[in-house]
PDB file of N, CA and C in Angstrom:
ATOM      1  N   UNK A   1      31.523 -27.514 -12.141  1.00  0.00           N
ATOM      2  CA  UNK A   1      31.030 -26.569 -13.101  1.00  0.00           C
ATOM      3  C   UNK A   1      30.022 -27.212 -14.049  1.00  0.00           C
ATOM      4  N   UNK A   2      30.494 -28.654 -14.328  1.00  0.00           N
ATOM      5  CA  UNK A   2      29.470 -29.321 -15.372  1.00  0.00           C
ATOM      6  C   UNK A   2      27.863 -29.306 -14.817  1.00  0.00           C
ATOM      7  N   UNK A   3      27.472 -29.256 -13.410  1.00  0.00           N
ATOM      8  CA  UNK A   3      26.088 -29.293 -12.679  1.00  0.00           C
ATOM      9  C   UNK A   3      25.927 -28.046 -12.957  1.00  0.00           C
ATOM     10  N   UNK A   4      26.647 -26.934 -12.386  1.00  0.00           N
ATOM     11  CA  UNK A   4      26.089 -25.749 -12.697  1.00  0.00           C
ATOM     12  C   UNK A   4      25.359 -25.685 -14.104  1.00  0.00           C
ATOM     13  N   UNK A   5      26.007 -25.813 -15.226  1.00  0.00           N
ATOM     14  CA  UNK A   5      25.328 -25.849 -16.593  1.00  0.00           C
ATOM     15  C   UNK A   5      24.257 -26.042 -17.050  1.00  0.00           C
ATOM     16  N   UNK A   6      24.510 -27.985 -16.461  1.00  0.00           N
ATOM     17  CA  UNK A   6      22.681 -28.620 -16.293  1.00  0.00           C
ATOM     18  C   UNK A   6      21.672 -27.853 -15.494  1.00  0.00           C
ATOM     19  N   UNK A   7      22.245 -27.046 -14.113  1.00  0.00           N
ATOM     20  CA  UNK A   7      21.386 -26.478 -13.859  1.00  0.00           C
ATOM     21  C   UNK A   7      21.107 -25.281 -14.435  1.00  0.00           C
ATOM     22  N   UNK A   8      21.057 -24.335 -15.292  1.00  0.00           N
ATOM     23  CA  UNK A   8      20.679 -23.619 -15.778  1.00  0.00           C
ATOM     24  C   UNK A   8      20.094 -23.693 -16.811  1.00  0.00           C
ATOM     25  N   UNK A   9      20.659 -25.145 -17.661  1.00  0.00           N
ATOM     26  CA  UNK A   9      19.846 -25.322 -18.593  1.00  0.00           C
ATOM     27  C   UNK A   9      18.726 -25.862 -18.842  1.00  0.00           C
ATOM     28  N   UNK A  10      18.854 -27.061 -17.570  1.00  0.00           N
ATOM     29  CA  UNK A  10      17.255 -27.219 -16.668  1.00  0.00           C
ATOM     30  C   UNK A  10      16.240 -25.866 -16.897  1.00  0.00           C
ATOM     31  N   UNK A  11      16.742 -24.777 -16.086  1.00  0.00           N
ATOM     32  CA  UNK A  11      15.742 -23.797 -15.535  1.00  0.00           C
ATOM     33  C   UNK A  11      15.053 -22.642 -16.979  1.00  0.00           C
ATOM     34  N   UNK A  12      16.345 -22.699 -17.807  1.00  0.00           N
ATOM     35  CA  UNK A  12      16.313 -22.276 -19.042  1.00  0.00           C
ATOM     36  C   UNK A  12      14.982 -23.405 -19.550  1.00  0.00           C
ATOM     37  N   UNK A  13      15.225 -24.826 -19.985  1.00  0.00           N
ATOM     38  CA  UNK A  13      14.211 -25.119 -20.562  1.00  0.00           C
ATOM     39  C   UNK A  13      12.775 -24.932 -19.874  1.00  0.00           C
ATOM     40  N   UNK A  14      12.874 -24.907 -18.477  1.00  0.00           N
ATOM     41  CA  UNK A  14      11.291 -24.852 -17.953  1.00  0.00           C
ATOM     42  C   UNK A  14      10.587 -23.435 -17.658  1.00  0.00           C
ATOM     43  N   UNK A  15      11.181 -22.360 -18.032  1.00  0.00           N
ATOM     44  CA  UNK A  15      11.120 -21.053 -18.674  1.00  0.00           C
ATOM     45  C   UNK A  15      10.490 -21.507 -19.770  1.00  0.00           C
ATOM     46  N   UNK A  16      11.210 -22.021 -20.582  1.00  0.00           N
ATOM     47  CA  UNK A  16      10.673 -21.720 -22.201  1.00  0.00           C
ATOM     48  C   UNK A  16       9.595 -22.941 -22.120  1.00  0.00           C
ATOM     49  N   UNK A  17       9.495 -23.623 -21.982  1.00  0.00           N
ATOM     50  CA  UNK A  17       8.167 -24.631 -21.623  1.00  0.00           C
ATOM     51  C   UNK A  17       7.182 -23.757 -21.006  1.00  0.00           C
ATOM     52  N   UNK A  18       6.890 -23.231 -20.454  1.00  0.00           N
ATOM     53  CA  UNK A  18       6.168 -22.060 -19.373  1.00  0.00           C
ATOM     54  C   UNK A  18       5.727 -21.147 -20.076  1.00  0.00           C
ATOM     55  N   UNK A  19       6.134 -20.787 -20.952  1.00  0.00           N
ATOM     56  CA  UNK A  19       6.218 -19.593 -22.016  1.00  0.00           C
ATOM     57  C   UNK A  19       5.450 -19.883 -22.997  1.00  0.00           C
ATOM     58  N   UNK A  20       5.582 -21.141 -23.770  1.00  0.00           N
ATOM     59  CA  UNK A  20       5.244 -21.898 -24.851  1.00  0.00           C
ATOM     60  C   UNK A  20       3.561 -22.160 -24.538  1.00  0.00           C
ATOM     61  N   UNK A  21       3.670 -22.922 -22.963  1.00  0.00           N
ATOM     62  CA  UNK A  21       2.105 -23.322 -22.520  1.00  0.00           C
ATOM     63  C   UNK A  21       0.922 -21.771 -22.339  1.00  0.00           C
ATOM     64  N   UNK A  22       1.894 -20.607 -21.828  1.00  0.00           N
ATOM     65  CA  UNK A  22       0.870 -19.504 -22.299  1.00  0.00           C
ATOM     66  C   UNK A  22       0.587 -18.728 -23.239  1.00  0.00           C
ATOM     67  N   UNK A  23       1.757 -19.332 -24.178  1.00  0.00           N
ATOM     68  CA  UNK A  23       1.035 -18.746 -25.236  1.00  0.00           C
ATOM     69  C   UNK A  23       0.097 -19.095 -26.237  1.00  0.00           C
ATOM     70  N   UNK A  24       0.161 -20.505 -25.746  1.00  0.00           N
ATOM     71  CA  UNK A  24      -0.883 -21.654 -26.624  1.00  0.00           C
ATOM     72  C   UNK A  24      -2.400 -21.000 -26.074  1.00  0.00           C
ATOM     73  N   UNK A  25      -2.638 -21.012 -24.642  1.00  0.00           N
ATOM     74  CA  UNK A  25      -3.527 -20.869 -24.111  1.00  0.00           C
ATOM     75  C   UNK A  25      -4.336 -19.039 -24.635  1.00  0.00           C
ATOM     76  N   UNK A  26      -3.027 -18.171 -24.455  1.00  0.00           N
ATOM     77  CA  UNK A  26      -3.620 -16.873 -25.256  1.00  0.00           C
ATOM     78  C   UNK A  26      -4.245 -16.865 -26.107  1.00  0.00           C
ATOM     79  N   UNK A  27      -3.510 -17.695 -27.180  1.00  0.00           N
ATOM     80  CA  UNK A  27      -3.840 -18.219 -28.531  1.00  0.00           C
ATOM     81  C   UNK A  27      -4.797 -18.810 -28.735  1.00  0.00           C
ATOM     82  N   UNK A  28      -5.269 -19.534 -28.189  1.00  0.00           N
ATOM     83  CA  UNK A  28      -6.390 -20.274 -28.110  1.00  0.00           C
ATOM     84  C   UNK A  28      -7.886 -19.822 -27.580  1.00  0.00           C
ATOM     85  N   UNK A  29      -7.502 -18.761 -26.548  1.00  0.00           N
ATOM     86  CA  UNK A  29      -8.893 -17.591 -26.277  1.00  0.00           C
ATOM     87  C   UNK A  29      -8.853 -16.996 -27.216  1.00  0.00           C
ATOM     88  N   UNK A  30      -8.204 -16.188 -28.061  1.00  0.00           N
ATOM     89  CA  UNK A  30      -8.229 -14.733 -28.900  1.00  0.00           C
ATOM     90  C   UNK A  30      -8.967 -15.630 -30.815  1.00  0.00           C
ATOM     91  N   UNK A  31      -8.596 -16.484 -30.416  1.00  0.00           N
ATOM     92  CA  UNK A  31      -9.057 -17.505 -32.218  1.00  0.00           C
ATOM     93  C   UNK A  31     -10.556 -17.308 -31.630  1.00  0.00           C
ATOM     94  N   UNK A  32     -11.424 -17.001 -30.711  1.00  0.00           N
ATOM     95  CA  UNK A  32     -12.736 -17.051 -30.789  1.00  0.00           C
ATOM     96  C   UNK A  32     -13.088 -16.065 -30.930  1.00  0.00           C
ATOM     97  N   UNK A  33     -12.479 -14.989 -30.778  1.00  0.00           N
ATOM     98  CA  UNK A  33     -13.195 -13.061 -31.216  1.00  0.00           C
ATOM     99  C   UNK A  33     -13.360 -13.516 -32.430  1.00  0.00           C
ATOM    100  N   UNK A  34     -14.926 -12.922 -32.828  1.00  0.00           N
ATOM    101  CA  UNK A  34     -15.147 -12.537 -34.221  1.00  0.00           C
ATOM    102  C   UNK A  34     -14.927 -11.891 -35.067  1.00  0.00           C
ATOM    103  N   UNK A  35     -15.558 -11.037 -34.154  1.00  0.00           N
ATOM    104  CA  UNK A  35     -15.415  -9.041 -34.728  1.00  0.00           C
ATOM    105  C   UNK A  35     -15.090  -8.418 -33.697  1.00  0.00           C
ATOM    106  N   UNK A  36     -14.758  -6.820 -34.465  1.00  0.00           N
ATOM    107  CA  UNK A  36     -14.623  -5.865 -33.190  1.00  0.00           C
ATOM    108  C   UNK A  36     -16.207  -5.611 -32.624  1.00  0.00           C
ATOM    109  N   UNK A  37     -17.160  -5.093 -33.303  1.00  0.00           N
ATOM    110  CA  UNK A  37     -18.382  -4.711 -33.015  1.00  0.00           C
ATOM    111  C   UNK A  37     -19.269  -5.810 -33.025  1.00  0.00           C
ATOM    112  N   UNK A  38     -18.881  -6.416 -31.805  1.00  0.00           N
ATOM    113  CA  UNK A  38     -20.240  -7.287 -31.467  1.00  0.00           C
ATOM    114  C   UNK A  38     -21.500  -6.927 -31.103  1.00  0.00           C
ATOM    115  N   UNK A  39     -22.966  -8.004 -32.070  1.00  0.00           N
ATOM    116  CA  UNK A  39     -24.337  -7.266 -31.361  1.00  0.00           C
ATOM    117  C   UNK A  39     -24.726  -8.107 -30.128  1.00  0.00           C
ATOM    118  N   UNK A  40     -25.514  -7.837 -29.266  1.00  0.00           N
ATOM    119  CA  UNK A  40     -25.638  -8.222 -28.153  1.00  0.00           C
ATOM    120  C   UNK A  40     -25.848  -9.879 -27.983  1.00  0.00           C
ATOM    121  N   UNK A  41     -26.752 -10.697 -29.045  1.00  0.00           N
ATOM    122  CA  UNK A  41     -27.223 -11.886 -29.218  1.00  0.00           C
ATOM    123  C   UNK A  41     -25.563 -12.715 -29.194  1.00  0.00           C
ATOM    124  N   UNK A  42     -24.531 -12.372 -30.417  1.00  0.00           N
ATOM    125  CA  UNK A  42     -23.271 -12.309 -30.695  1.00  0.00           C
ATOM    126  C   UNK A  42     -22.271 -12.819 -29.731  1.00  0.00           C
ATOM    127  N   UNK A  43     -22.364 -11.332 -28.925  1.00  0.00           N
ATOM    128  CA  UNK A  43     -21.608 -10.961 -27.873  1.00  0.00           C
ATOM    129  C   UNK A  43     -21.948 -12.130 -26.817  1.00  0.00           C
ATOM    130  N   UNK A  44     -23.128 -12.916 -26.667  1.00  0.00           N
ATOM    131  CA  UNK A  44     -23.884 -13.680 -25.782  1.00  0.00           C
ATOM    132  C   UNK A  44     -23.235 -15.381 -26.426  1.00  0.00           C
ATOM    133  N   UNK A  45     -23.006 -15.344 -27.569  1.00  0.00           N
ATOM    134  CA  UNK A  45     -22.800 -16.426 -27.717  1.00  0.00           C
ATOM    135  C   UNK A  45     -21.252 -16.555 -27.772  1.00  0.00           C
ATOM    136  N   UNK A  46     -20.905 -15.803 -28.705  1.00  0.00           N
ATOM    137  CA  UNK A  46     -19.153 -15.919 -27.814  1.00  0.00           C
ATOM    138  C   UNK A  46     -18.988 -16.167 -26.565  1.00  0.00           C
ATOM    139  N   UNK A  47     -19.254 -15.160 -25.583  1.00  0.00           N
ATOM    140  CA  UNK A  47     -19.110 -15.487 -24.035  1.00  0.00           C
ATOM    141  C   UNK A  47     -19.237 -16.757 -23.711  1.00  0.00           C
ATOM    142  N   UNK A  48     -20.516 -17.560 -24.369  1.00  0.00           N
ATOM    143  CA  UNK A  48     -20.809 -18.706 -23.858  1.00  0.00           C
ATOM    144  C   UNK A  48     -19.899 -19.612 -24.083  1.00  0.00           C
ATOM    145  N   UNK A  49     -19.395 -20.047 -25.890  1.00  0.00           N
ATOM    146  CA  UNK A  49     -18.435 -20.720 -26.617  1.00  0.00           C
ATOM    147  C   UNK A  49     -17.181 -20.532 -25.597  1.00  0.00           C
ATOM    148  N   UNK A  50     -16.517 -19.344 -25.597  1.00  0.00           N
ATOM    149  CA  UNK A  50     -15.270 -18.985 -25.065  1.00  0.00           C
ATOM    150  C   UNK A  50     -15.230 -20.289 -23.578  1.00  0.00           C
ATOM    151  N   UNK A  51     -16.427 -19.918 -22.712  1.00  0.00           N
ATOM    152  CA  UNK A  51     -15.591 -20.102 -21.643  1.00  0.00           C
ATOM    153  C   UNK A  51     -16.389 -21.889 -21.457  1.00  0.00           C
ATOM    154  N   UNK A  52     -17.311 -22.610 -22.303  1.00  0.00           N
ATOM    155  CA  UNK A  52     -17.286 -23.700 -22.227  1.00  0.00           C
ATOM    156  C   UNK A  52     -16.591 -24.547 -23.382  1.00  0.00           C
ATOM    157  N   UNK A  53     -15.612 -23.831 -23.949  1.00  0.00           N
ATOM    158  CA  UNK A  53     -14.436 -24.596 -25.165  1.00  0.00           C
ATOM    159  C   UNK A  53     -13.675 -24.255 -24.332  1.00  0.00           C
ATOM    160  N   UNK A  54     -13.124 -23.360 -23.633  1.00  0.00           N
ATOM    161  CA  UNK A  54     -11.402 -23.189 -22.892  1.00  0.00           C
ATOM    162  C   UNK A  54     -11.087 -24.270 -21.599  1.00  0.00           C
ATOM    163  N   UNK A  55     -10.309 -25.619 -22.232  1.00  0.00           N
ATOM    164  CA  UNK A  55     -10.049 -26.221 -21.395  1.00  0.00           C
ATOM    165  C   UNK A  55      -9.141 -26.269 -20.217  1.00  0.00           C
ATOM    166  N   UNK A  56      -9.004 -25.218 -19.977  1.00  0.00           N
ATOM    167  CA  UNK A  56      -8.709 -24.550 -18.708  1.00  0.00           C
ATOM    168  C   UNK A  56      -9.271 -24.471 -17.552  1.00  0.00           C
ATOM    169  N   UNK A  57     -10.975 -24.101 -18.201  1.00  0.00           N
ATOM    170  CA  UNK A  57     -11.703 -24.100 -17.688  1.00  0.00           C
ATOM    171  C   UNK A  57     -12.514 -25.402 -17.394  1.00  0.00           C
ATOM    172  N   UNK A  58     -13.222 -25.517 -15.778  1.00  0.00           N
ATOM    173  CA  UNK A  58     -13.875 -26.219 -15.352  1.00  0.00           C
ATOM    174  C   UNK A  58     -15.260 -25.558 -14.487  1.00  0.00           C
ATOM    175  N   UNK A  59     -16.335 -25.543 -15.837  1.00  0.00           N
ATOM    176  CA  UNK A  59     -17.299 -24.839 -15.352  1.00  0.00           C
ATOM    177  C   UNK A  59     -18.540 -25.554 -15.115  1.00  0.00           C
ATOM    178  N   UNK A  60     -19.587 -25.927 -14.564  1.00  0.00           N
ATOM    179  CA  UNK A  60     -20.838 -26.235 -14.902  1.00  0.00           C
ATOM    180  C   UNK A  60     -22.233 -25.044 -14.444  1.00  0.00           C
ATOM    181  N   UNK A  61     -23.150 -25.847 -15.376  1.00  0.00           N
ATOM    182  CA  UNK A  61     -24.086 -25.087 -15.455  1.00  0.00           C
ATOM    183  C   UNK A  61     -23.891 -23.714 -15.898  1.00  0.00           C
ATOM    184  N   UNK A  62     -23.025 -23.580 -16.771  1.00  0.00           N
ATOM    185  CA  UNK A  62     -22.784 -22.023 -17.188  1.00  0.00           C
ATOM    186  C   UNK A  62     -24.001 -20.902 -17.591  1.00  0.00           C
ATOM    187  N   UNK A  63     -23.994 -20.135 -17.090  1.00  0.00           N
ATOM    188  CA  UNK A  63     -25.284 -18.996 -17.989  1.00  0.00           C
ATOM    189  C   UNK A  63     -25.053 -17.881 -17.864  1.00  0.00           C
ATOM    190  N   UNK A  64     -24.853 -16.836 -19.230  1.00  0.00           N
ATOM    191  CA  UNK A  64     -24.568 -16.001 -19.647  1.00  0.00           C
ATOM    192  C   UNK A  64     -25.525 -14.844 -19.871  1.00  0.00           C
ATOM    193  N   UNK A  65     -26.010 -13.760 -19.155  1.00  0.00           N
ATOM    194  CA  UNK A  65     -26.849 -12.591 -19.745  1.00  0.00           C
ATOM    195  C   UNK A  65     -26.283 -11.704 -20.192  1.00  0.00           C
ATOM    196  N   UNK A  66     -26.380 -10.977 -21.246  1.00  0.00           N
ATOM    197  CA  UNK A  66     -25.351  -9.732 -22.030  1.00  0.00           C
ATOM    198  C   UNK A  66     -27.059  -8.487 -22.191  1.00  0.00           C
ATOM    199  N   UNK A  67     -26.499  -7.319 -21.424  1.00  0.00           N
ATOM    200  CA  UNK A  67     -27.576  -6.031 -21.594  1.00  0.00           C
ATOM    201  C   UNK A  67     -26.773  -5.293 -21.727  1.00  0.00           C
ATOM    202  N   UNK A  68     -26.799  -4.281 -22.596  1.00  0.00           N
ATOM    203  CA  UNK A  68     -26.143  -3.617 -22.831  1.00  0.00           C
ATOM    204  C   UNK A  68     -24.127  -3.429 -22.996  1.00  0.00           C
ATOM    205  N   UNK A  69     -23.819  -4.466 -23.165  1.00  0.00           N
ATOM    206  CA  UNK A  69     -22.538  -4.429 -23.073  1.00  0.00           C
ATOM    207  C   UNK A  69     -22.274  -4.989 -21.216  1.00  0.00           C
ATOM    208  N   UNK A  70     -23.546  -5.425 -20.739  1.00  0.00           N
ATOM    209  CA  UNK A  70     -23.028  -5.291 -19.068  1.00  0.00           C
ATOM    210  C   UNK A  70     -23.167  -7.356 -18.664  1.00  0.00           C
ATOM    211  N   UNK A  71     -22.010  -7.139 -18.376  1.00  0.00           N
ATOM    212  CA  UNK A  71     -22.263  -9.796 -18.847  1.00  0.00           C
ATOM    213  C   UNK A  71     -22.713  -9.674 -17.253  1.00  0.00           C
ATOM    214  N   UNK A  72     -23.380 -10.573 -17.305  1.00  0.00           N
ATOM    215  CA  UNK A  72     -24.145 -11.245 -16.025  1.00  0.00           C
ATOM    216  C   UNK A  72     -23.636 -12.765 -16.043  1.00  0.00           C
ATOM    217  N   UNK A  73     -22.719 -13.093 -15.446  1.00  0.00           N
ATOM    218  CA  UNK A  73     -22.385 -14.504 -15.180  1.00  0.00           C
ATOM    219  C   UNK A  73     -22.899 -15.738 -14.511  1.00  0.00           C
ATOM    220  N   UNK A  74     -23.468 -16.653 -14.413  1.00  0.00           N
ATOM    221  CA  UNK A  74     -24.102 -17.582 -13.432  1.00  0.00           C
ATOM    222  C   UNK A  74     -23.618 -18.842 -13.972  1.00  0.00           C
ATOM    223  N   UNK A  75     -23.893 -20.052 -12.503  1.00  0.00           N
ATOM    224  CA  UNK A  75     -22.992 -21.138 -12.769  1.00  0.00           C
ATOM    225  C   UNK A  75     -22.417 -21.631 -11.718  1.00  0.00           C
ATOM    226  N   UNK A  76     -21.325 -22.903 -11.508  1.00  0.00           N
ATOM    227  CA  UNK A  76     -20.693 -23.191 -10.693  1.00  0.00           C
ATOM    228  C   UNK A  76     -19.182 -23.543 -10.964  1.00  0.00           C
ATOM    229  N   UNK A  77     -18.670 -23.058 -10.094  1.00  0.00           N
ATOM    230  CA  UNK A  77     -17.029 -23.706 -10.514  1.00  0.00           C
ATOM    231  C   UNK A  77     -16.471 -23.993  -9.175  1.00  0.00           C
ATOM    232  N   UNK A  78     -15.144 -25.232  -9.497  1.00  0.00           N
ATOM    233  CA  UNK A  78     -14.409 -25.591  -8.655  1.00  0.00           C
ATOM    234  C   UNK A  78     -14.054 -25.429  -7.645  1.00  0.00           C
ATOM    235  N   UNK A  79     -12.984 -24.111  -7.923  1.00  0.00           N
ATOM    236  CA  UNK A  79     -12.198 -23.085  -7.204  1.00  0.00           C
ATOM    237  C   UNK A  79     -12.653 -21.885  -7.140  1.00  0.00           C
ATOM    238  N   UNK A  80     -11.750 -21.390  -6.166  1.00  0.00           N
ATOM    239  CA  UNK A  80     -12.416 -20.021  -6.714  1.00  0.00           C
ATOM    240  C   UNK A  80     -11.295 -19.369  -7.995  1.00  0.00           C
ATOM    241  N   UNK A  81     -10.010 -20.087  -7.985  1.00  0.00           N
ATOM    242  CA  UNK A  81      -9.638 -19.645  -8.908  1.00  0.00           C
ATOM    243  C   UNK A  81     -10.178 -19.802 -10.796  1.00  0.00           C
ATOM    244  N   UNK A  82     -10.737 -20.658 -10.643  1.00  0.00           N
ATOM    245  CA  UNK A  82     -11.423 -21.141 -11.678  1.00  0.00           C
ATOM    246  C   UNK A  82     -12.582 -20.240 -12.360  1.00  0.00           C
ATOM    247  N   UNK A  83     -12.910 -19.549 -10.796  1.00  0.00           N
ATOM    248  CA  UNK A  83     -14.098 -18.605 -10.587  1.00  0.00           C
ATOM    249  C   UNK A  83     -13.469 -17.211 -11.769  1.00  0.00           C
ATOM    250  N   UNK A  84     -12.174 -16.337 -11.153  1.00  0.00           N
ATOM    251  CA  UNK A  84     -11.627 -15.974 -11.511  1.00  0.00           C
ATOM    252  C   UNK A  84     -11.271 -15.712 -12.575  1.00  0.00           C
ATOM    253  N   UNK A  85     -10.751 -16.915 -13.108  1.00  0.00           N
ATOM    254  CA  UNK A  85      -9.957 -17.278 -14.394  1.00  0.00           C
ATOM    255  C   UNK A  85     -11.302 -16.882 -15.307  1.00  0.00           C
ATOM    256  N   UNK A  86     -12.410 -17.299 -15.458  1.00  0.00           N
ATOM    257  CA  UNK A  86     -13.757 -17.276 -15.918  1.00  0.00           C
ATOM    258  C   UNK A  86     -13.895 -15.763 -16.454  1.00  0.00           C
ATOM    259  N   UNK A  87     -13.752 -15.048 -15.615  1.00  0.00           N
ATOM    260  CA  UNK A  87     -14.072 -13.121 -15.902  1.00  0.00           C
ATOM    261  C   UNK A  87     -12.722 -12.605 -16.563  1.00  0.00           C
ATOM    262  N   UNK A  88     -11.196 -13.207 -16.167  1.00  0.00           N
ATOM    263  CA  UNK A  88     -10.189 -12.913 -16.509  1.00  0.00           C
ATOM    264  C   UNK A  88      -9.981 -13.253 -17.933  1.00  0.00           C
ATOM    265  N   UNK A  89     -10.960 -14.142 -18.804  1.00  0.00           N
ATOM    266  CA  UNK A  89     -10.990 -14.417 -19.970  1.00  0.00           C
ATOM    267  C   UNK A  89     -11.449 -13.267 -20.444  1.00  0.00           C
ATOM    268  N   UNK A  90     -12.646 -12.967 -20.226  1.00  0.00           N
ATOM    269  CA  UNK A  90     -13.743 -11.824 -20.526  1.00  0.00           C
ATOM    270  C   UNK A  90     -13.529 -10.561 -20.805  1.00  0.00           C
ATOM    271  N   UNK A  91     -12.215 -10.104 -19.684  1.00  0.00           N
ATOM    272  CA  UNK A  91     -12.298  -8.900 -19.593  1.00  0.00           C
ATOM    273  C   UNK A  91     -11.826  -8.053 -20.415  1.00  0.00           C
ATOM    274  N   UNK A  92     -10.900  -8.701 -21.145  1.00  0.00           N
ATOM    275  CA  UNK A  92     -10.506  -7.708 -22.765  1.00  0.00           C
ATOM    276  C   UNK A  92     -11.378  -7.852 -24.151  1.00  0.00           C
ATOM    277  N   UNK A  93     -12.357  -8.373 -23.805  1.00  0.00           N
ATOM    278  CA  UNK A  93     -13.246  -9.139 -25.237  1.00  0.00           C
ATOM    279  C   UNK A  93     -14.476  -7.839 -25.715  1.00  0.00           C
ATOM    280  N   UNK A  94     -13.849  -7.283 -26.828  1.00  0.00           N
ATOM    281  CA  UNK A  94     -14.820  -6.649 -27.728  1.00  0.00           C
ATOM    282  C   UNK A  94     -15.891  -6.226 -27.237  1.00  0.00           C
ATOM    283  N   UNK A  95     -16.578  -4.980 -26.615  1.00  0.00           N
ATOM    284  CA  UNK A  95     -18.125  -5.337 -26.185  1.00  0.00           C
ATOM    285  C   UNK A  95     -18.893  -4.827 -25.064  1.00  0.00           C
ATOM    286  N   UNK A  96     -17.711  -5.521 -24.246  1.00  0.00           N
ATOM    287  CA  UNK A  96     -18.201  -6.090 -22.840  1.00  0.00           C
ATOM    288  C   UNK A  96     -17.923  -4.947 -21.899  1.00  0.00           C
ATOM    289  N   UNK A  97     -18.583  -4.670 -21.149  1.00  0.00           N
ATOM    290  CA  UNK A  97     -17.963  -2.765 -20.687  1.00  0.00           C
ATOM    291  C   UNK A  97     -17.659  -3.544 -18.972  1.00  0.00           C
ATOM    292  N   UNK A  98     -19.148  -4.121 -18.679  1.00  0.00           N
ATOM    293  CA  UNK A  98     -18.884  -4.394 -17.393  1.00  0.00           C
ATOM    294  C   UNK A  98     -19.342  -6.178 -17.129  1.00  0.00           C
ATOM    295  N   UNK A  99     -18.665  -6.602 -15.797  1.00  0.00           N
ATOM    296  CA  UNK A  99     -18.986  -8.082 -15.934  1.00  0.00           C
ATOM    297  C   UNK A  99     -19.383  -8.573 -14.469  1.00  0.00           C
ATOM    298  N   UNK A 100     -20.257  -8.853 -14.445  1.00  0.00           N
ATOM    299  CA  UNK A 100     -20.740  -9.503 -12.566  1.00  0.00           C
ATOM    300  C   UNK A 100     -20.198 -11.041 -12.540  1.00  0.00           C
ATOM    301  N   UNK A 101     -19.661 -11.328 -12.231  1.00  0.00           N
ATOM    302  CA  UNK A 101     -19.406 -12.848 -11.558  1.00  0.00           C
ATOM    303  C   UNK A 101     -20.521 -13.177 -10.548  1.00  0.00           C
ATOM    304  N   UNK A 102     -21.385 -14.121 -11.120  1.00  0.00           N
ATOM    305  CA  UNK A 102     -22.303 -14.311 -10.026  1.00  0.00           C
ATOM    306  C   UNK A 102     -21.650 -15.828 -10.118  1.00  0.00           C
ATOM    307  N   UNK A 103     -21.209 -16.736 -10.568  1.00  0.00           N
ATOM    308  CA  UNK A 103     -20.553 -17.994 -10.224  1.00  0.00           C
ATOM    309  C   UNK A 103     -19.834 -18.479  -8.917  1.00  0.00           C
ATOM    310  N   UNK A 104     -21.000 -19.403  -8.507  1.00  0.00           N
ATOM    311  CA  UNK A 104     -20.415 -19.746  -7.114  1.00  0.00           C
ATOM    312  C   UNK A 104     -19.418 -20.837  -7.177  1.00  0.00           C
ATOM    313  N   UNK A 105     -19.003 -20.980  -6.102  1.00  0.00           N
ATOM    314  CA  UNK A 105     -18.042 -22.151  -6.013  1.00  0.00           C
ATOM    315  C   UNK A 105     -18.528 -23.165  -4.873  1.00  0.00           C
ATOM    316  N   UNK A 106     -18.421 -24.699  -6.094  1.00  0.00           N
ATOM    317  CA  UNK A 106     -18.645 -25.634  -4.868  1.00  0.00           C
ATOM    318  C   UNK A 106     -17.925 -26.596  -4.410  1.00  0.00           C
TER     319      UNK A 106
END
């Protein structure tokens, strides 16, 4: 019975470790919104900040176009999850209506 315990309390702590690491990371995208009503120049430089400060991310050559609320992405990344992760930042951010991933992967 004494293993059983450890094991749950094992699985219990790496739950809450797991938990802790996403919420740092939430936390850590959402501290860069400014405002609600971003102007387009704004909106262009957040995008940029956001996703070359989130060390999560592994991007190069990043470049950002913002028209009308519509992000144009360019660049290279890793993975493709990396690719991913990149627009999955984006997609709740103030602004932004629509988003192209043009970021290839190499």
């Amino acid at each position: 019975m004494n293993r059983f315990k450890l094991t749950i309390a094992l699985v219990s702590f790496c739950c809450l470790f797991l938990l802790a690491c996403a919420t740092k990371v939430s936390a850590a995208t959402s501290v860069i919104l400014v405002s609600t009503v971003a102007t387009q120049p704004n909106l262009q430089q957040t995008i940029t900040h956001t996703l070359r400060t989130n060390p999560n991310l592994v991007l190069s050559d990043i470049r950002v176009q913002v028209k009308n609320g519509e992000v144009d992405l360019y660049g290279e990344a890793q993975t493709g999850f990396q690719r991913a992760l990149a627009q999955k930042f984006l997609e709740n951010m103030d602004g932004v209506k629509i988003i192209r991933n043009k970021i290839s992967v190499i």
